[in-house]
N, C-alpha and C. Protein backbone atom coordinates (compact mmCIF):
# COMPACT_ATOMS: atom_id res chain seq x y z
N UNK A 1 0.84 -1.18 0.00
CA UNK A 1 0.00 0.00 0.00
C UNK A 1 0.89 1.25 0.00
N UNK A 2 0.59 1.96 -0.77
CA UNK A 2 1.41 3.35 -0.91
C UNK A 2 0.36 4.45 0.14
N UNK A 3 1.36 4.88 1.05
CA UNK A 3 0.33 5.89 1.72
C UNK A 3 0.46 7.17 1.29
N UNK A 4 -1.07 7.82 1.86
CA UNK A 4 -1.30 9.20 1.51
C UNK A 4 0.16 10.17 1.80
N UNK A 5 -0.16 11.05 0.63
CA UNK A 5 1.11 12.06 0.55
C UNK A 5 1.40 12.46 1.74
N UNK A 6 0.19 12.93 3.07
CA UNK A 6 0.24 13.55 4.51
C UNK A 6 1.25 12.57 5.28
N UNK A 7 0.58 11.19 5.24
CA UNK A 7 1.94 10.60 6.15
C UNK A 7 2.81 10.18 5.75
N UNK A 8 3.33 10.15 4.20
CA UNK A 8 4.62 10.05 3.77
C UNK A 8 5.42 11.01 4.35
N UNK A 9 4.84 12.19 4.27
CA UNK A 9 5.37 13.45 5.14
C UNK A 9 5.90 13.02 6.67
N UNK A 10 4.79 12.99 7.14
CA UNK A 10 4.90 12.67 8.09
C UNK A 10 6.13 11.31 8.69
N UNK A 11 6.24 10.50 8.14
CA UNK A 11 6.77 9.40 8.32
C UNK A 11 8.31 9.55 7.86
N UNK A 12 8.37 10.55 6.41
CA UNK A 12 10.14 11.33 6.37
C UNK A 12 10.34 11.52 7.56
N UNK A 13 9.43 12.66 8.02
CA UNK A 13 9.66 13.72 9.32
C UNK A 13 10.58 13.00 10.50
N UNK A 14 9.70 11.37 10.48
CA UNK A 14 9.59 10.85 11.67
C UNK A 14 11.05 10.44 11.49
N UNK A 15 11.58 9.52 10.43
CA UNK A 15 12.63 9.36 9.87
C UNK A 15 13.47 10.01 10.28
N UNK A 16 14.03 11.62 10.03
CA UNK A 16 14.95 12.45 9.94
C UNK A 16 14.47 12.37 11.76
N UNK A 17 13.94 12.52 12.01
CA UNK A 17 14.03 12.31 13.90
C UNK A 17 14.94 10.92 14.35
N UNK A 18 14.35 10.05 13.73
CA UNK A 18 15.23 9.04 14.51
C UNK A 18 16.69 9.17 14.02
N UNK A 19 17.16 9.63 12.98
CA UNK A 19 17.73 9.04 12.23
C UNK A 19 19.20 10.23 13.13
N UNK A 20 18.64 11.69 13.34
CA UNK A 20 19.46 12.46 14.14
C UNK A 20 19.42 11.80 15.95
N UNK A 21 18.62 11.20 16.34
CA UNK A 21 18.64 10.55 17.48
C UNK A 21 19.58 9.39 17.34
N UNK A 22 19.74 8.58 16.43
CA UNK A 22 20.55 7.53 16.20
C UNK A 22 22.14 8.08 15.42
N UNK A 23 22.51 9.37 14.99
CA UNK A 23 23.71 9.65 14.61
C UNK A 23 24.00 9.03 13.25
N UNK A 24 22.74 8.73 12.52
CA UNK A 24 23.01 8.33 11.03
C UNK A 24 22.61 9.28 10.41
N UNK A 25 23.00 9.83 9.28
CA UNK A 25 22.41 10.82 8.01
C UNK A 25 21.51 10.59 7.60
N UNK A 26 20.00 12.03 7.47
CA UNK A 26 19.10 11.41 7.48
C UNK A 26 18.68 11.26 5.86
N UNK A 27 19.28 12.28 5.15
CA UNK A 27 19.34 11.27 3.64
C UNK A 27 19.84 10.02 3.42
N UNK A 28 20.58 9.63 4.14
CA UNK A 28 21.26 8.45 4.00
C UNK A 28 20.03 7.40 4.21
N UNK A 29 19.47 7.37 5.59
CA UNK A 29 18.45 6.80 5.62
C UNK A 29 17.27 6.82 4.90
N UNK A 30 16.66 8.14 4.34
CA UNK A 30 15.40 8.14 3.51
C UNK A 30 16.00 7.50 1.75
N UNK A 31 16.98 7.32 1.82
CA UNK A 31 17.58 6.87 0.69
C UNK A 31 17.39 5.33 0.46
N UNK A 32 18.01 4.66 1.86
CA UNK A 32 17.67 3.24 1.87
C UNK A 32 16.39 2.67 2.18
N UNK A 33 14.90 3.70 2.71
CA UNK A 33 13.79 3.36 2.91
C UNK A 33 13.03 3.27 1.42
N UNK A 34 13.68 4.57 0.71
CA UNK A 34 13.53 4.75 -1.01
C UNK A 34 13.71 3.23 -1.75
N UNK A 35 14.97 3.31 -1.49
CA UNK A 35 15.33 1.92 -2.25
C UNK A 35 14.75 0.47 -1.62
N UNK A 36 14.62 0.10 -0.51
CA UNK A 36 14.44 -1.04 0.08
C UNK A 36 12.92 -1.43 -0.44
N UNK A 37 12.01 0.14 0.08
CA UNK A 37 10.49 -0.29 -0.13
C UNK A 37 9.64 -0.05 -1.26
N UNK A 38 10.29 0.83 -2.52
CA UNK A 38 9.38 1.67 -3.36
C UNK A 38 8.87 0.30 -4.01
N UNK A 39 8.09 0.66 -4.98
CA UNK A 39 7.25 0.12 -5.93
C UNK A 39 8.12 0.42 -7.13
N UNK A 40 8.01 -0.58 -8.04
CA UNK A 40 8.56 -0.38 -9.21
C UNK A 40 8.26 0.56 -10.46
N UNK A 41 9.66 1.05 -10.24
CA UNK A 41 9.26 1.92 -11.60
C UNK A 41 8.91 3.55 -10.93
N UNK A 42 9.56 3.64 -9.58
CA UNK A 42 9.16 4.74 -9.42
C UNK A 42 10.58 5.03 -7.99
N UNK A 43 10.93 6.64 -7.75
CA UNK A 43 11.85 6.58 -7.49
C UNK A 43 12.12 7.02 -5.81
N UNK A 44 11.01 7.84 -5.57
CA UNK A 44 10.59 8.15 -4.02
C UNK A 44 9.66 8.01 -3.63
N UNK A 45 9.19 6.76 -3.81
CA UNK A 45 7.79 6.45 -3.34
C UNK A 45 7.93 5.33 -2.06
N UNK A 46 7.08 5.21 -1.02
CA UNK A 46 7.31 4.14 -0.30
C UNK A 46 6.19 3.32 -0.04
N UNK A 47 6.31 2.43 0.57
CA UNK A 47 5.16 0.94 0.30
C UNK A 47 5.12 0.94 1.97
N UNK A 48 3.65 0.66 2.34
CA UNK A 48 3.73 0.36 3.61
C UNK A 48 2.74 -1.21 3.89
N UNK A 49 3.22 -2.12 5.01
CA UNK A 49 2.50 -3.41 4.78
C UNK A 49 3.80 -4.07 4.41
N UNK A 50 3.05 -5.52 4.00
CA UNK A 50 3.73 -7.10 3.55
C UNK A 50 4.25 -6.26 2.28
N UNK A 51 5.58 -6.58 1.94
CA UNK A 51 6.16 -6.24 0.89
C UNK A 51 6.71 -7.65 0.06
N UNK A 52 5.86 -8.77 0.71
CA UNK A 52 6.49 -9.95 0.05
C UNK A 52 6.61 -10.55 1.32
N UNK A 53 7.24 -12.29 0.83
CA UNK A 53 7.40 -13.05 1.47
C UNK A 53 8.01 -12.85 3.17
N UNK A 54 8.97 -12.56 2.89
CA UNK A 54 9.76 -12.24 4.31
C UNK A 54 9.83 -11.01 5.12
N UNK A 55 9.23 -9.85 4.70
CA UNK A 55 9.52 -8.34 4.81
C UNK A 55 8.82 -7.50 4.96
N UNK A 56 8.36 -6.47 6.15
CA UNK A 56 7.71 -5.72 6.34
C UNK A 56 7.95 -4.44 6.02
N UNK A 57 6.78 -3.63 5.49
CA UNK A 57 7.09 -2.07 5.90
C UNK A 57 7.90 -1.48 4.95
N UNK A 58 8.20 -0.12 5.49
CA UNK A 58 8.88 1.17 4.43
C UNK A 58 10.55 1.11 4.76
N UNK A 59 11.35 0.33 5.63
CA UNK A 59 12.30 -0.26 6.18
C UNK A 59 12.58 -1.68 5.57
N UNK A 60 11.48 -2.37 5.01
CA UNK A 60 12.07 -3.86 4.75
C UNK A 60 12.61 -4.65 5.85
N UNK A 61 11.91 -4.74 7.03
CA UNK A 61 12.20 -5.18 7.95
C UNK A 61 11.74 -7.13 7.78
N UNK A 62 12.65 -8.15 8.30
CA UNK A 62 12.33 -9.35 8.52
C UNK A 62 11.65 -9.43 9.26
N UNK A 63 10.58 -10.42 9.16
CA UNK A 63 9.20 -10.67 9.82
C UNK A 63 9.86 -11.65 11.32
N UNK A 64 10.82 -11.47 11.45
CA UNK A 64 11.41 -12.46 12.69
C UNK A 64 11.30 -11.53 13.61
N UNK A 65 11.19 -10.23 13.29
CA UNK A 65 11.44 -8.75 14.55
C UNK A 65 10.24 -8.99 14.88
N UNK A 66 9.00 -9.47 14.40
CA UNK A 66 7.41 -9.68 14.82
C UNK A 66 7.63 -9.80 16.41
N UNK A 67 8.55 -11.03 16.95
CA UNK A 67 8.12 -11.48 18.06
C UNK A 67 8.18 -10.38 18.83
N UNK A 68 8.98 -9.68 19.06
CA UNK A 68 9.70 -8.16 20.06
C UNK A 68 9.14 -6.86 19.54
N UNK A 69 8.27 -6.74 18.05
CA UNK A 69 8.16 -5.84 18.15
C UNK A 69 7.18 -5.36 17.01
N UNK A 70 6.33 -4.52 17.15
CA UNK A 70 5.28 -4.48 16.13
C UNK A 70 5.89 -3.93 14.55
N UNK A 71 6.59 -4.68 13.63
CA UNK A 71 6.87 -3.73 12.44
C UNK A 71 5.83 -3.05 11.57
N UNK A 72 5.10 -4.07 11.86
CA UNK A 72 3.69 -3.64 10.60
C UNK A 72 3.19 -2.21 10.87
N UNK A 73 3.61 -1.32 12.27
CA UNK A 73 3.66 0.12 12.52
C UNK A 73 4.59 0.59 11.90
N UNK A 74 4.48 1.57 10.86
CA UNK A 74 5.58 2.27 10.12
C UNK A 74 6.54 2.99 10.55
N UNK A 75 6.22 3.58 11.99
CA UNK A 75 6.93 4.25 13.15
C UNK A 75 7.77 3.17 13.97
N UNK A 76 7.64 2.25 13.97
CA UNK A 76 8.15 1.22 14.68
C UNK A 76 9.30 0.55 13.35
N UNK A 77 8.65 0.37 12.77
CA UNK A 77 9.63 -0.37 11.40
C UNK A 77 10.50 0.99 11.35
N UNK A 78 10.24 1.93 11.20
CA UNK A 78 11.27 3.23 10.66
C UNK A 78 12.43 3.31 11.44
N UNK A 79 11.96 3.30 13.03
CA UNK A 79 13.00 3.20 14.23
C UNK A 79 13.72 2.23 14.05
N UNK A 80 13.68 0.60 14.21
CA UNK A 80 14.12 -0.27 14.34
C UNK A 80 14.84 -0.16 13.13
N UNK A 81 14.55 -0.18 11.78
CA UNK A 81 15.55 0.10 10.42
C UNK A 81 16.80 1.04 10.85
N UNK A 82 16.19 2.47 11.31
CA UNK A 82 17.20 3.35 11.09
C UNK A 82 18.13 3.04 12.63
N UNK A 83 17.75 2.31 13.05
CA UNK A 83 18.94 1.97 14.60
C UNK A 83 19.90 0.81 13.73
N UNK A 84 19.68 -0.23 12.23
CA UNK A 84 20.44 -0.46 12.08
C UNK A 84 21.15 -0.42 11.57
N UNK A 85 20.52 1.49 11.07
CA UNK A 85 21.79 1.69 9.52
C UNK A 85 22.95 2.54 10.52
N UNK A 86 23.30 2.42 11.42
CA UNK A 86 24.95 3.08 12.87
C UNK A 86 25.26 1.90 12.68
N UNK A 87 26.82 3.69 12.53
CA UNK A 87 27.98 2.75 11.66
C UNK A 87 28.88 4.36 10.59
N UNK A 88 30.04 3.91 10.75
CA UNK A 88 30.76 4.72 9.73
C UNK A 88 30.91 4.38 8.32
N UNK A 89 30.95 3.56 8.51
CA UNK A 89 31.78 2.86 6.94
C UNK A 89 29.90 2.40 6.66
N UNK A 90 29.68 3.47 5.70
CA UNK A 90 28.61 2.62 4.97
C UNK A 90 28.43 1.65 3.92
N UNK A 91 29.01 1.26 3.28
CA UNK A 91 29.26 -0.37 2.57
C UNK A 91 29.15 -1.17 3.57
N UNK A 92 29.70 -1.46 5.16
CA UNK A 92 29.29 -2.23 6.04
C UNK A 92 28.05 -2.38 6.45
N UNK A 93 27.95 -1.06 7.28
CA UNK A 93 26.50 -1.25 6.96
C UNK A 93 25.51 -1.61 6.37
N UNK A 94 25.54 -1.10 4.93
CA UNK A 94 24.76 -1.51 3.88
C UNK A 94 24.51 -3.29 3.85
N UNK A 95 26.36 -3.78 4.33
CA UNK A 95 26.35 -5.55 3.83
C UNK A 95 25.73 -5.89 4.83
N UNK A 96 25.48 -5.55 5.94
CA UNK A 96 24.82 -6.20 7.73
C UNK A 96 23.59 -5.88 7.37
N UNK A 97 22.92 -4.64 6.39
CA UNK A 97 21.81 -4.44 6.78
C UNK A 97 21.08 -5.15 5.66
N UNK A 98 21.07 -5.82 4.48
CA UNK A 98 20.48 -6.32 3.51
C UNK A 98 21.59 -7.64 2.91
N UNK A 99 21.59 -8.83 3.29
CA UNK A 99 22.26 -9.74 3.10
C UNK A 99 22.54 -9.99 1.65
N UNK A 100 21.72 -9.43 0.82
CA UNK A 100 21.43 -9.45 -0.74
C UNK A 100 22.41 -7.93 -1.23
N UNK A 101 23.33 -7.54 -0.50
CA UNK A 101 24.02 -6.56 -0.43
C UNK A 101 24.48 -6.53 -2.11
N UNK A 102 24.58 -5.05 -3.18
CA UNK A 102 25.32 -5.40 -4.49
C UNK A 102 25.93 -4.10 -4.56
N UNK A 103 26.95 -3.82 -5.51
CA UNK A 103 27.44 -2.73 -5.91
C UNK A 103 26.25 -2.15 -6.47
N UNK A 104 25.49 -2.63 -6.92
CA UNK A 104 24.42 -1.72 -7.77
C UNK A 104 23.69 -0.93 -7.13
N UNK A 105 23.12 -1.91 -6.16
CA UNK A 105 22.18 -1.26 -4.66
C UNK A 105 23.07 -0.61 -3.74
N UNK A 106 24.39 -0.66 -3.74
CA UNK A 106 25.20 0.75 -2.93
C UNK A 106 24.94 2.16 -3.69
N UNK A 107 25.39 2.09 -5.12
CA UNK A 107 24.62 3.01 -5.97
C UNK A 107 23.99 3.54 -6.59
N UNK A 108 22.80 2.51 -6.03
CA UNK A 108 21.43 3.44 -5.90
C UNK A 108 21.01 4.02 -4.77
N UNK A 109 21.38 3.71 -3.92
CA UNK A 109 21.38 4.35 -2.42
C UNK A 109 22.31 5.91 -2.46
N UNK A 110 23.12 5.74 -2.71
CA UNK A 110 24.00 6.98 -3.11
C UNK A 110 23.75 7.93 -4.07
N UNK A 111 22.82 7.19 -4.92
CA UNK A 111 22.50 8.39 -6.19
C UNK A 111 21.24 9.21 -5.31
N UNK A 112 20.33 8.75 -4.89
CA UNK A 112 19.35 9.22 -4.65
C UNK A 112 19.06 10.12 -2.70
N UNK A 113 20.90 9.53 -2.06
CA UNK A 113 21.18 10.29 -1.30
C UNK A 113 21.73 11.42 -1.90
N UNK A 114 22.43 12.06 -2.70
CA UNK A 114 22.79 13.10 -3.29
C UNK A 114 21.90 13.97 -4.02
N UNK A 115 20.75 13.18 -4.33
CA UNK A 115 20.05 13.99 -4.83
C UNK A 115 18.77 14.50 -3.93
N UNK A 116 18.83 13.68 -2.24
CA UNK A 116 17.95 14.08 -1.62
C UNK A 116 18.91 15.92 -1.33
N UNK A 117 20.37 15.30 -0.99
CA UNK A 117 21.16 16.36 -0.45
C UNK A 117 20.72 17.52 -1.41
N UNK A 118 20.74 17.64 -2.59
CA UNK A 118 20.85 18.52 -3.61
C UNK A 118 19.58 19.32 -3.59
N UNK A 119 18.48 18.38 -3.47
CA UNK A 119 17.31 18.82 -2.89
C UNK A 119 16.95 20.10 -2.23
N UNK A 120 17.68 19.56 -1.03
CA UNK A 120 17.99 20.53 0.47
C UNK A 120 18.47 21.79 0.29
N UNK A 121 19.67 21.47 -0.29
CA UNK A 121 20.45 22.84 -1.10
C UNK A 121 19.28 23.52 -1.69
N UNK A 122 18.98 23.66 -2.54
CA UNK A 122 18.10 24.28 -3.30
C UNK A 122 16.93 24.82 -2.39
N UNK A 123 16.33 23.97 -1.48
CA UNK A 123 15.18 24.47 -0.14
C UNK A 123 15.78 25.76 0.10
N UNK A 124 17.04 25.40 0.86
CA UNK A 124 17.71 26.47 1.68
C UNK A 124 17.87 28.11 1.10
N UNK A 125 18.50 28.35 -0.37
CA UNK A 125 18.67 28.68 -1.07
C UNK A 125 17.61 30.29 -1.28
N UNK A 126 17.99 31.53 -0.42
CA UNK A 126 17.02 32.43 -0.75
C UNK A 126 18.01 33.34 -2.03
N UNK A 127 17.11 33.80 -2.68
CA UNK A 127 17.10 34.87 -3.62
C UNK A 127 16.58 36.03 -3.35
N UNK A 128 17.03 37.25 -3.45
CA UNK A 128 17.26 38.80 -3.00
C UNK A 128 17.08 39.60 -4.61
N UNK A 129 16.14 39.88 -4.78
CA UNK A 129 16.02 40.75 -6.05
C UNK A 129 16.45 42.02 -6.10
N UNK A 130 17.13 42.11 -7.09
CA UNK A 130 17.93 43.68 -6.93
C UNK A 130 17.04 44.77 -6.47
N UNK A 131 15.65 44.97 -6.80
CA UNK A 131 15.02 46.14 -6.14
C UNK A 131 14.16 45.81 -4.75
N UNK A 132 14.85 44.46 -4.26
CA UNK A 132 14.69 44.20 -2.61
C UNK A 132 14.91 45.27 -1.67
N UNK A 133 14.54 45.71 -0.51
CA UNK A 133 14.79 46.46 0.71
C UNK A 133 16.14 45.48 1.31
N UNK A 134 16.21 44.59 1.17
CA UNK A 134 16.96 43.70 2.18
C UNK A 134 18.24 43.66 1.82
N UNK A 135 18.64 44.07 0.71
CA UNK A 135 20.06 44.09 -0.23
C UNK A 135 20.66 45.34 0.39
């Protein structure tokens, strides 16, 4: 299930919270929730629910975390994901956190962290028109 645009929002938001509570980058993380959960054929979208056989949620969490802990909550799957992307060396990470680890899926994770970054840049980014008061 792809959720409404409000709690995709919402659920980044929640993201970039844990993700500064846990000392990981939070593009880094909305990058690997991008890649782990989207739907095909599309590039920032996320899936929430059974994503298949073994895997829950917008995290891709293993259904073995069931016993300890509710994943099928997207807030719960988001936390538990982003506590296991800590760590410096992200290629390690990456190989601990998806056993199906590839060069390809490191750089897609990386393309679409740079372009969250690039994103940001551009947010930030005010413009001052020459017949501004503020110049």
């Amino acid at each position: 299930m792809v959720p409404h645009p409000l709690l995709k929002t919402i659920l980044i938001c929640w993201l970039h919270a844990c993700s500064l509570t846990h000392g990981v980058s939070p593009h880094f993380a909305e990058a690997v929730m991008y890649v782990e959960s989207r739907p095909a054929g599309t590039e920032t979208e996320i899936r929430l629910g059974e994503l298949g056989g073994k895997v829950v949620g917008p995290m891709n969490i293993v259904k073995c975390y069931t016993k300890c802990a509710n994943i099928y909550n997207p807030f719960i799957n988001i936390l538990i994901g982003v506590g296991a992307l800590r760590g410096k060396d992200q290629v390690r990470v990456l190989c601990r956190y998806n056993k199906k680890f590839s060069w390809s899926y490191f750089r897609e994770i990386k393309r679409i962290e740079r372009k969250l970054n690039d994103q940001e840049k551009m947010k930030c980014q005010i413009t001052v028109r020459q017949d501004s008061p503020l110049k």
